[in-house]
C-alpha atoms as a PDB file:
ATOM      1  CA  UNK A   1       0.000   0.000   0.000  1.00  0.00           C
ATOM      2  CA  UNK A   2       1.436   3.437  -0.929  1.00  0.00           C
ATOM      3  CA  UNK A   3       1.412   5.844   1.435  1.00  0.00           C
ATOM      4  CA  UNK A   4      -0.637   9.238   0.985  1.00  0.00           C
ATOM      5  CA  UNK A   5       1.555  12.011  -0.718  1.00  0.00           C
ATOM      6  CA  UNK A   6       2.965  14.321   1.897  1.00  0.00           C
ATOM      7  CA  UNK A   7       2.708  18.436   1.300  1.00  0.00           C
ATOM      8  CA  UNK A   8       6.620  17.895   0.281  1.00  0.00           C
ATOM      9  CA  UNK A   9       5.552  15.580  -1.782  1.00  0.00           C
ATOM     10  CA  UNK A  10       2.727  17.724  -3.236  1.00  0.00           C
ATOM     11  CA  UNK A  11       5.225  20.587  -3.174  1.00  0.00           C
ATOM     12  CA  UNK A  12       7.737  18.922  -5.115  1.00  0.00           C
ATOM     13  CA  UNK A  13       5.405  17.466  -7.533  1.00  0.00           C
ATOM     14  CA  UNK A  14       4.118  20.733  -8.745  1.00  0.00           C
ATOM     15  CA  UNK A  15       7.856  22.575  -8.680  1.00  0.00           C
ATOM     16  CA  UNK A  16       8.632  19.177 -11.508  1.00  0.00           C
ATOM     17  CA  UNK A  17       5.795  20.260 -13.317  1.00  0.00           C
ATOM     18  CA  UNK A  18       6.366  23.781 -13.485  1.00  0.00           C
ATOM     19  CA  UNK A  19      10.208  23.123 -14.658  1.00  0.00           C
ATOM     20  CA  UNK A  20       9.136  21.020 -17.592  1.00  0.00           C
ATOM     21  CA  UNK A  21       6.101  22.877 -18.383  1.00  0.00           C
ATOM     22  CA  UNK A  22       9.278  26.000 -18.711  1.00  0.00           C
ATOM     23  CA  UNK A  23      11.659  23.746 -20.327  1.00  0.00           C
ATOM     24  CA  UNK A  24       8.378  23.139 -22.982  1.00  0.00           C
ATOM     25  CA  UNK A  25       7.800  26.087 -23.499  1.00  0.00           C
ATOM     26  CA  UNK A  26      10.898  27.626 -24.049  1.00  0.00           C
ATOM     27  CA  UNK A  27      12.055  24.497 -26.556  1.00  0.00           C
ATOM     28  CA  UNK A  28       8.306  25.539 -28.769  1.00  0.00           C
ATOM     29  CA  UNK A  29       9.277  29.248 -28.530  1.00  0.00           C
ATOM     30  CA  UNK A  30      13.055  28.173 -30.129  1.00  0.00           C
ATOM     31  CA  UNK A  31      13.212  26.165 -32.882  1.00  0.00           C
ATOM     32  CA  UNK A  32      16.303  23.797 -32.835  1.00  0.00           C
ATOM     33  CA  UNK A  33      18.709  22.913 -36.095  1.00  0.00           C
ATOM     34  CA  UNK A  34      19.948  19.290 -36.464  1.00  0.00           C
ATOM     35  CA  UNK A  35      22.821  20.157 -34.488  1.00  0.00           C
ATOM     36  CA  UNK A  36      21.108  20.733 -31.177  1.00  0.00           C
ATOM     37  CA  UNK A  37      19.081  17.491 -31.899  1.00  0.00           C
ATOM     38  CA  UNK A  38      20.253  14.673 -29.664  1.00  0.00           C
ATOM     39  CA  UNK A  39      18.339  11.021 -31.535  1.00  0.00           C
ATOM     40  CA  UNK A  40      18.761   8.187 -28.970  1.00  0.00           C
ATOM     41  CA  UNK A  41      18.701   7.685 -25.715  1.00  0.00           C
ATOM     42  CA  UNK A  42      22.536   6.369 -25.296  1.00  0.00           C
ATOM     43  CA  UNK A  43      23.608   9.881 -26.669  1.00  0.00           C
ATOM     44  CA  UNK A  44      21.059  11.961 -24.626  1.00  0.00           C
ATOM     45  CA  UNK A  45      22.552   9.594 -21.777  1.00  0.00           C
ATOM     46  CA  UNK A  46      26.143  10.807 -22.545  1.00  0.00           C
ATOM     47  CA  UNK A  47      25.125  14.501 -22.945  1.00  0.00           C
ATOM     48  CA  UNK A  48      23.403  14.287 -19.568  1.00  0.00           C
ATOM     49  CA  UNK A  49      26.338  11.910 -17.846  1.00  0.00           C
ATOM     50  CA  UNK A  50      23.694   9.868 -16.602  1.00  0.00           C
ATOM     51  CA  UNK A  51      23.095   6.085 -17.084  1.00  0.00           C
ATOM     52  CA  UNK A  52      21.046   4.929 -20.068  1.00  0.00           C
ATOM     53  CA  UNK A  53      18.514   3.315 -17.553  1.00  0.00           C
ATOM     54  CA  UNK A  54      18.027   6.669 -15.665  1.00  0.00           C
ATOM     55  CA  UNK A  55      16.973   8.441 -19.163  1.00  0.00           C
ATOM     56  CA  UNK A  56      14.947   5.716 -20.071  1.00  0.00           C
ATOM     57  CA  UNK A  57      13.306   5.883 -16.826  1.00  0.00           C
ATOM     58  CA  UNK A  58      12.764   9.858 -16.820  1.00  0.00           C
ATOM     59  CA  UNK A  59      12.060   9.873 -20.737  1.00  0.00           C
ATOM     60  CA  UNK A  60       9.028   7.255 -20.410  1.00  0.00           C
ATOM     61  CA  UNK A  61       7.740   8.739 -16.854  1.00  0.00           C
ATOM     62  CA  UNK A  62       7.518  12.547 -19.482  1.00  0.00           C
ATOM     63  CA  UNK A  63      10.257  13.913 -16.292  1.00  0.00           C
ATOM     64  CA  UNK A  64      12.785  14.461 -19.513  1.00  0.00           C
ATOM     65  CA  UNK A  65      12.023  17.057 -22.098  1.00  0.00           C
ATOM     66  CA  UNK A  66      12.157  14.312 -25.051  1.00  0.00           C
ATOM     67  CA  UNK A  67       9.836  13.161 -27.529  1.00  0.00           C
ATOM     68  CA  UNK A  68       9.732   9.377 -29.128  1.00  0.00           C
ATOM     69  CA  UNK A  69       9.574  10.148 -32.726  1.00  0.00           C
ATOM     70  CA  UNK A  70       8.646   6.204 -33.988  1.00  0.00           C
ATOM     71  CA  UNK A  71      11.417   3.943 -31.983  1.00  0.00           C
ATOM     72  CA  UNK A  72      13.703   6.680 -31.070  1.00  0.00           C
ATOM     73  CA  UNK A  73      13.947   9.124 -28.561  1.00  0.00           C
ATOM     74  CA  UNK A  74      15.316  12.773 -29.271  1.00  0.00           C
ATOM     75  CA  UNK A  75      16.264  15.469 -27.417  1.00  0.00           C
ATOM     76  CA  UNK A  76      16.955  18.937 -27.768  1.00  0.00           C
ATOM     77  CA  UNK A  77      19.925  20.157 -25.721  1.00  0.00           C
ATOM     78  CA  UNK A  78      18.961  23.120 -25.574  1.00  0.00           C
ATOM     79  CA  UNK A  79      16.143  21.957 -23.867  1.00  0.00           C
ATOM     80  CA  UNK A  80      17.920  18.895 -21.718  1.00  0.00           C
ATOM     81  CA  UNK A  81      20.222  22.234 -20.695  1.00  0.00           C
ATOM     82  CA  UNK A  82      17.074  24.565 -19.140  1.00  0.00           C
ATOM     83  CA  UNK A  83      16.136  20.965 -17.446  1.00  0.00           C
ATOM     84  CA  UNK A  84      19.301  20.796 -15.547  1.00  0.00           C
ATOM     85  CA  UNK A  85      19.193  24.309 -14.802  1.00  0.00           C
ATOM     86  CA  UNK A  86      15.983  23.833 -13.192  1.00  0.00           C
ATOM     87  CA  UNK A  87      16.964  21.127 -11.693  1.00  0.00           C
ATOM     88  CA  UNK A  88      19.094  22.469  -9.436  1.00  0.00           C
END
């Protein structure tokens, strides 16, 4: 059984949301070249320095500003860089 979501929780939840909703929108309001188009998740991994399991995990759960485009993910790092920013 999970236990009910804290005000932290709550708090934290919404503060996620709000940074990707911001990372959205600023990725729409600047269109990216090819160049600043990561395709695949080992090379969004590498950008990132994260595992390949932790941007699976964060690209499926919508955490990670990328979009499946048929059986690839891409990434704009442009984009992946405002996440990290707001991530801090």
């Amino acid at each position: 059984m999970t236990a009910p979501a804290t005000p932290l929780d709550e708090a934290v939840s919404q503060l996620s949301a709000a940074l990707l909703e911001q990372a959205r929108a600023q990725a729409a309001a600047n269109p990216v070249g090819d160049d600043d188009v990561l395709v695949g998740l080992n090379r969004i991994a590498r950008h990132l320095s994260m595992s390949a399991t932790t941007v699976t995990q964060l690209a499926e759960s919508g955490e990670l500003p990328a979009r499946k485009v048929g059986t690839r993910w891409r990434a704009s790092k442009r984009a992946l860089s405002v996440w990290l920013e707001g991530d801090r």
